[in-house]
C-alpha atoms as a PDB file:
ATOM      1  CA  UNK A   1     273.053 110.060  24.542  1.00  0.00           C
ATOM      2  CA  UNK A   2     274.332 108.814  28.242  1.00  0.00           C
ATOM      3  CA  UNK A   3     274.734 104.871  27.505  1.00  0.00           C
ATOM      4  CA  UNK A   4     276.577 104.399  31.329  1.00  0.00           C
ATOM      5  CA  UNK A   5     275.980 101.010  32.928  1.00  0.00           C
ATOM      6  CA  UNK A   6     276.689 100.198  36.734  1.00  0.00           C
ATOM      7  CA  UNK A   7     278.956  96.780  36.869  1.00  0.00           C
ATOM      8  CA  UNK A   8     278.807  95.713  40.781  1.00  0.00           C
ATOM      9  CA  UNK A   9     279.258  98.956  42.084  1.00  0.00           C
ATOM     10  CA  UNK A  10     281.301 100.602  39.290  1.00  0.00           C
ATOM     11  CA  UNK A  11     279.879 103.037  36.601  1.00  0.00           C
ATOM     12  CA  UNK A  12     280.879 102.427  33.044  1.00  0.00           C
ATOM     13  CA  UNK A  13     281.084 105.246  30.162  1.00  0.00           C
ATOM     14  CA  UNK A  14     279.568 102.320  28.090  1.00  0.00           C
ATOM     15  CA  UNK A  15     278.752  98.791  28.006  1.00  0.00           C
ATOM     16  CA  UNK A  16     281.398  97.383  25.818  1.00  0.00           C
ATOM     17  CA  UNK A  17     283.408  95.551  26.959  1.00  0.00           C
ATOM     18  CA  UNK A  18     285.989  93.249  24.976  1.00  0.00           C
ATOM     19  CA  UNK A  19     285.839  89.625  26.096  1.00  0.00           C
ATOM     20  CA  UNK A  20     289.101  88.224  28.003  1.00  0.00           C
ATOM     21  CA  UNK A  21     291.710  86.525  26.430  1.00  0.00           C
ATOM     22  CA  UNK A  22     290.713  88.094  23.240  1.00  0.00           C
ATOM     23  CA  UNK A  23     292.139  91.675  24.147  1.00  0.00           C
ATOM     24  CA  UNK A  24     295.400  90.665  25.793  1.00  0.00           C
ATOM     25  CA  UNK A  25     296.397  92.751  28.385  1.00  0.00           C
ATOM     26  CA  UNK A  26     295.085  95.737  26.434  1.00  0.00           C
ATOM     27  CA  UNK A  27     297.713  98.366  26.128  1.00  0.00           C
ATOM     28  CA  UNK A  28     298.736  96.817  22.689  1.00  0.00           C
ATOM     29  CA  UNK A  29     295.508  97.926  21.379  1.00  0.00           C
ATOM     30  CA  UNK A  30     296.045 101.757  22.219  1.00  0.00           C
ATOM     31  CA  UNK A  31     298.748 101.934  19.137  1.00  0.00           C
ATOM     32  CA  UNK A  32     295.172 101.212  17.017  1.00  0.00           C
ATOM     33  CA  UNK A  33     292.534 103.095  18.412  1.00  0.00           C
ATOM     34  CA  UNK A  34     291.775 105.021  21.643  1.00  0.00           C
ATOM     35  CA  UNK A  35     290.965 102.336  23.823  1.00  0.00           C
ATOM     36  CA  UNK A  36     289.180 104.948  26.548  1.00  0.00           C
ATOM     37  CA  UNK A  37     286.480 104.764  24.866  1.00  0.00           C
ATOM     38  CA  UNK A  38     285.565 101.031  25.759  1.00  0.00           C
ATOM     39  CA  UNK A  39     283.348 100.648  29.165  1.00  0.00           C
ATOM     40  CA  UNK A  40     286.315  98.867  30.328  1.00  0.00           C
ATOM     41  CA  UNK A  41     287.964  95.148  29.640  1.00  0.00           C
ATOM     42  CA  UNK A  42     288.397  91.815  30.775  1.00  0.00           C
ATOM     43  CA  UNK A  43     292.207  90.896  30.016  1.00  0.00           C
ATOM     44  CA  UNK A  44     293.790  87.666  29.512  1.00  0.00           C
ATOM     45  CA  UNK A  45     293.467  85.131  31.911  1.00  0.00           C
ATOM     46  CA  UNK A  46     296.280  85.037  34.544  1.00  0.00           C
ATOM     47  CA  UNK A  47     297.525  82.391  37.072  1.00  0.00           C
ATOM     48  CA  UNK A  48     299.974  82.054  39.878  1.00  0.00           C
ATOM     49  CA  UNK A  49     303.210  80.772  37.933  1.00  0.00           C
ATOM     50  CA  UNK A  50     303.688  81.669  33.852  1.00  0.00           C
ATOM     51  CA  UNK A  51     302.081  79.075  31.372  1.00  0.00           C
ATOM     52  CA  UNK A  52     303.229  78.268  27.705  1.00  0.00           C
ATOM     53  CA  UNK A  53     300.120  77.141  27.230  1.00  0.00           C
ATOM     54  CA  UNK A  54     299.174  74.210  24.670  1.00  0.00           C
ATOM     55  CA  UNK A  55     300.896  73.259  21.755  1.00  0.00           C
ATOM     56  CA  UNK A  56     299.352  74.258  18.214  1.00  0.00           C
ATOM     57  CA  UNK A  57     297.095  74.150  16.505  1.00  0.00           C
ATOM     58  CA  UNK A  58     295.342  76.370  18.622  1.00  0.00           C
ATOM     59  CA  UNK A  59     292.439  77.518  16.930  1.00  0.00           C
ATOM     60  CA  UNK A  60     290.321  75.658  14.155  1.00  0.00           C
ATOM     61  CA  UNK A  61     287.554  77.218  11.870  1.00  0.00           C
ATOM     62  CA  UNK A  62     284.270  75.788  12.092  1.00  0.00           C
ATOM     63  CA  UNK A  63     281.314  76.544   9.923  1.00  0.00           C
ATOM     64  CA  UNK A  64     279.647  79.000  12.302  1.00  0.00           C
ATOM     65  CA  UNK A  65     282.863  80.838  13.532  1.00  0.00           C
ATOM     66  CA  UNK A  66     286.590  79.380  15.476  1.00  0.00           C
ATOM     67  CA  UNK A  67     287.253  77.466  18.068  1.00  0.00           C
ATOM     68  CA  UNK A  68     290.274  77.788  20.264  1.00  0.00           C
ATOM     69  CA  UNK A  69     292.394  76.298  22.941  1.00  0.00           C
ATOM     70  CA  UNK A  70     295.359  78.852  23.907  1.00  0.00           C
ATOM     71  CA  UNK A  71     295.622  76.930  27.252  1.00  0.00           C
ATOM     72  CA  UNK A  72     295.833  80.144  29.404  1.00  0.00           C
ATOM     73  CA  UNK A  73     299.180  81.091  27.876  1.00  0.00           C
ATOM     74  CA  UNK A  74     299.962  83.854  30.385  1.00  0.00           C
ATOM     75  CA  UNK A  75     303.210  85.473  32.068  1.00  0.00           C
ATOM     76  CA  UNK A  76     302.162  85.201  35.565  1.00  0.00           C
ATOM     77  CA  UNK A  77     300.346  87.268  38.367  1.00  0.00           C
ATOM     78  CA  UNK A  78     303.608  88.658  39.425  1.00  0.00           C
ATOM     79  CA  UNK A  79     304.645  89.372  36.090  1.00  0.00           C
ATOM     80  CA  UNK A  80     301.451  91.045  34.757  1.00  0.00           C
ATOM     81  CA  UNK A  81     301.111  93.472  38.209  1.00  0.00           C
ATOM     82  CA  UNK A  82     304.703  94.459  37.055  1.00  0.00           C
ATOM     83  CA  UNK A  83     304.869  94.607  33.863  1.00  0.00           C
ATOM     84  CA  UNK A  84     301.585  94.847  32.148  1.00  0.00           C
ATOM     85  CA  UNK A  85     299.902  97.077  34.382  1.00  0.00           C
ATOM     86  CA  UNK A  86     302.668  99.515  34.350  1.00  0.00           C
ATOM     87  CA  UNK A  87     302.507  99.472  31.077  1.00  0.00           C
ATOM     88  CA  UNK A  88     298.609  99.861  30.642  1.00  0.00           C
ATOM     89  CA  UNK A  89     298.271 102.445  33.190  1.00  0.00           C
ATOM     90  CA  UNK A  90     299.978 104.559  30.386  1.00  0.00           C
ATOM     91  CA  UNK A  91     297.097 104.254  28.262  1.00  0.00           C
ATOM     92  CA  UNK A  92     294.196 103.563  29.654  1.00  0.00           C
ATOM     93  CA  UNK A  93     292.811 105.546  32.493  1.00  0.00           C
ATOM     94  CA  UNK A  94     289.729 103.023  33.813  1.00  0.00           C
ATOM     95  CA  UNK A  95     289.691 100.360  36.434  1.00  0.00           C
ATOM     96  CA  UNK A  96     289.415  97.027  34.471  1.00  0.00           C
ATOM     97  CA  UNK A  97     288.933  93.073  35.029  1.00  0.00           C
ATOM     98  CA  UNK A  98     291.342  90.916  35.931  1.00  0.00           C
ATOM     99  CA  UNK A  99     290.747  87.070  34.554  1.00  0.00           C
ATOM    100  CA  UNK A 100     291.461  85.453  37.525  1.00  0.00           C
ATOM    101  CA  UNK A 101     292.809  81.126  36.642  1.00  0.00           C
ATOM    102  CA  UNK A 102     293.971  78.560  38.638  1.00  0.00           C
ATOM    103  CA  UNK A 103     293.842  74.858  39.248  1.00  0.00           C
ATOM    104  CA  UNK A 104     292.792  74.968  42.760  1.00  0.00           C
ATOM    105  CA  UNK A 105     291.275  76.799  45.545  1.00  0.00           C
ATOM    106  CA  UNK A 106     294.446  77.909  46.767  1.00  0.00           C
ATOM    107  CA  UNK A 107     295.738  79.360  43.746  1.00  0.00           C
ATOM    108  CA  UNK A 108     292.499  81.015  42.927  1.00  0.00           C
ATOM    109  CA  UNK A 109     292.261  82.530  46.701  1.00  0.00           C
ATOM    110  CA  UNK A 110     296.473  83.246  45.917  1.00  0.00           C
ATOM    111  CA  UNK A 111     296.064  85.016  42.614  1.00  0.00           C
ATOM    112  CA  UNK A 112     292.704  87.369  43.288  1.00  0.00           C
ATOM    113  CA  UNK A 113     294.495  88.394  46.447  1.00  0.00           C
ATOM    114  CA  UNK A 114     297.640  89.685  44.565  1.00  0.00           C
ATOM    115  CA  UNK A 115     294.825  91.555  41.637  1.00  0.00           C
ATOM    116  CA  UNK A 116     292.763  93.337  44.494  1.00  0.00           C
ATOM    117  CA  UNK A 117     296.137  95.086  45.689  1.00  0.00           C
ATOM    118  CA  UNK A 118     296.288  96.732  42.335  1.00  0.00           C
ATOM    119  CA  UNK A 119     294.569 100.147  41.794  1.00  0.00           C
ATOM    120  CA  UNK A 120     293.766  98.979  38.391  1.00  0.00           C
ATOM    121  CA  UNK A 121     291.506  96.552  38.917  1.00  0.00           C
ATOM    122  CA  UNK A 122     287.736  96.663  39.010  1.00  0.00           C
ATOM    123  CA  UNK A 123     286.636  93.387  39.405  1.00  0.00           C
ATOM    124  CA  UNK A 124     287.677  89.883  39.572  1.00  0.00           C
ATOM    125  CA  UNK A 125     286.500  87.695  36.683  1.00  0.00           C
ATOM    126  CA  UNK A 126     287.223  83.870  38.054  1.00  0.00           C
ATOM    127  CA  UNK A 127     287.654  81.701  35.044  1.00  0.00           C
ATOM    128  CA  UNK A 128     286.310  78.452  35.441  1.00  0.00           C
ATOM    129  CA  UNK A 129     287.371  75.883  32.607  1.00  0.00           C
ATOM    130  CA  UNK A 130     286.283  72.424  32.992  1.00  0.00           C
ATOM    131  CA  UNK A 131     288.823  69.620  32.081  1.00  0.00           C
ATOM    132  CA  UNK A 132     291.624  71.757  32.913  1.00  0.00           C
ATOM    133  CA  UNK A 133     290.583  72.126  36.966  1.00  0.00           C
ATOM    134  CA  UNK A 134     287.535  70.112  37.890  1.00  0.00           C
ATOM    135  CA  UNK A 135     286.165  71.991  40.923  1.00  0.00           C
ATOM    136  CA  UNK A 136     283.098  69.497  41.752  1.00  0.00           C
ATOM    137  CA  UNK A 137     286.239  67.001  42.365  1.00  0.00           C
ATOM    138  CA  UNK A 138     286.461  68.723  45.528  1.00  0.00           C
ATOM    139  CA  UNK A 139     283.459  67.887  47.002  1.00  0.00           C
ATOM    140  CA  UNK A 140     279.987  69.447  48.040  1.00  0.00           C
ATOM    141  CA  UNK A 141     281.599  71.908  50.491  1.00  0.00           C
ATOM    142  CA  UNK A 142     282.990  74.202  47.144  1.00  0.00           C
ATOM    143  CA  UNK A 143     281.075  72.490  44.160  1.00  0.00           C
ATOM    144  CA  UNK A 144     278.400  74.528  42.946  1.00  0.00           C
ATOM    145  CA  UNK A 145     279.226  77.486  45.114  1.00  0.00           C
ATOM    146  CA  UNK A 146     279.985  81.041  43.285  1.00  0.00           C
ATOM    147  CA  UNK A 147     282.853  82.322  45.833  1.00  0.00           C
ATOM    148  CA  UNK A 148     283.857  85.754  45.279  1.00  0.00           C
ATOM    149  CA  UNK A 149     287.068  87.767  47.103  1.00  0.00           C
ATOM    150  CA  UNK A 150     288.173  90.971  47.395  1.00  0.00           C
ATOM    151  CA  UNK A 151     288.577  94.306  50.015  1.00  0.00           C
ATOM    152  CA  UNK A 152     286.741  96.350  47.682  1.00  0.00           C
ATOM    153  CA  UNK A 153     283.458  94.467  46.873  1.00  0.00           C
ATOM    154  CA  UNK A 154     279.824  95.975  46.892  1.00  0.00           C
ATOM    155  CA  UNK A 155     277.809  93.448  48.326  1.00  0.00           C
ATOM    156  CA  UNK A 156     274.483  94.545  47.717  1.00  0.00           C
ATOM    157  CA  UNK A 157     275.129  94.598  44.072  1.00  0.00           C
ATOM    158  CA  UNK A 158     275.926  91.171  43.913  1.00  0.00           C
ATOM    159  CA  UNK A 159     273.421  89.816  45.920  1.00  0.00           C
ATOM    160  CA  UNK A 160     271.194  91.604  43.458  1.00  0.00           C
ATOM    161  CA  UNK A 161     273.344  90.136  40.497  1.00  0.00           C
ATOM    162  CA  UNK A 162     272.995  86.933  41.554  1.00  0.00           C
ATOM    163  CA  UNK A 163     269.964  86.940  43.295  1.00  0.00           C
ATOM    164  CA  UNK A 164     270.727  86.269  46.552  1.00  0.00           C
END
């Protein structure tokens, strides 16, 4: 059975994909199961300098499932495009998301620019958490605008994703 999906421009072997945050940076996965045979992955949300993220408790059970609040624990752009990648790249052989974080414009713009110089990555995945970077506080000119960066982009597909 062929069960490949286009993404903006990218084929997939399949449609899963593991949500961000939830699969780490992925590689540590590979010493349970061939992780090839996802569609790809979203990994952890990353921003410009490293973040401890909050203090526990994190996570809470709720009747219908968890909730959580890591805070975008992360090592850093830098850190992750030299460490991480290196050390997916042994393992998985697929271009994959990069969770893109920030707490402004300029960090966003800062930290997609530094992803879309890495063979690895697919897309850009901008992560958008209100309360911890309010974007309408900037005004009309970026609220409620979907911005999206990158050298390698297919245009047409996300005018068509979106709409436009």
């Amino acid at each position: 059975m062929n069960t490949k999906v286009r993404l903006c421009g990218l084929e997939l072997d399949n449609p899963i994909i593991p949500a961000s945050g939830t699969f780490g940076y992925g590689a540590e996965f590979a010493e349970l199961f061939d992780i090839n045979c996802l569609g790809t992955f979203s990994f952890k949300g990353t921003t410009r300098a490293p973040r401890f993220g909050n203090p526990g408790p994190r996570i809470a059970e709720a009747p219908s499932g968890l909730l959580n609040s890591v805070g975008l624990q992360n090592p850093g752009v830098d850190a992750v495009i030299a460490e991480e990648l290196p050390r997916l790249r042994q393992v998985f052989h697929k271009p994959v998301m990069a969770n893109v974080c920030g707490f402004s414009v300029e960090e966003y713009v800062e930290v997609a620019a530094k992803f879309d110089n890495c063979p690895e990555d697919g897309w850009l995945e901008f992560d958008y958490v209100p309360g911890e970077w309010e974007v309408r506080a900037r005004g009309a000119d970026v609220g409620g605008k979907l911005v999206v960066i990158g050298s390698k982009l297919n245009e047409k597909a996300i005018a068509e994703l979106f709409g436009c």
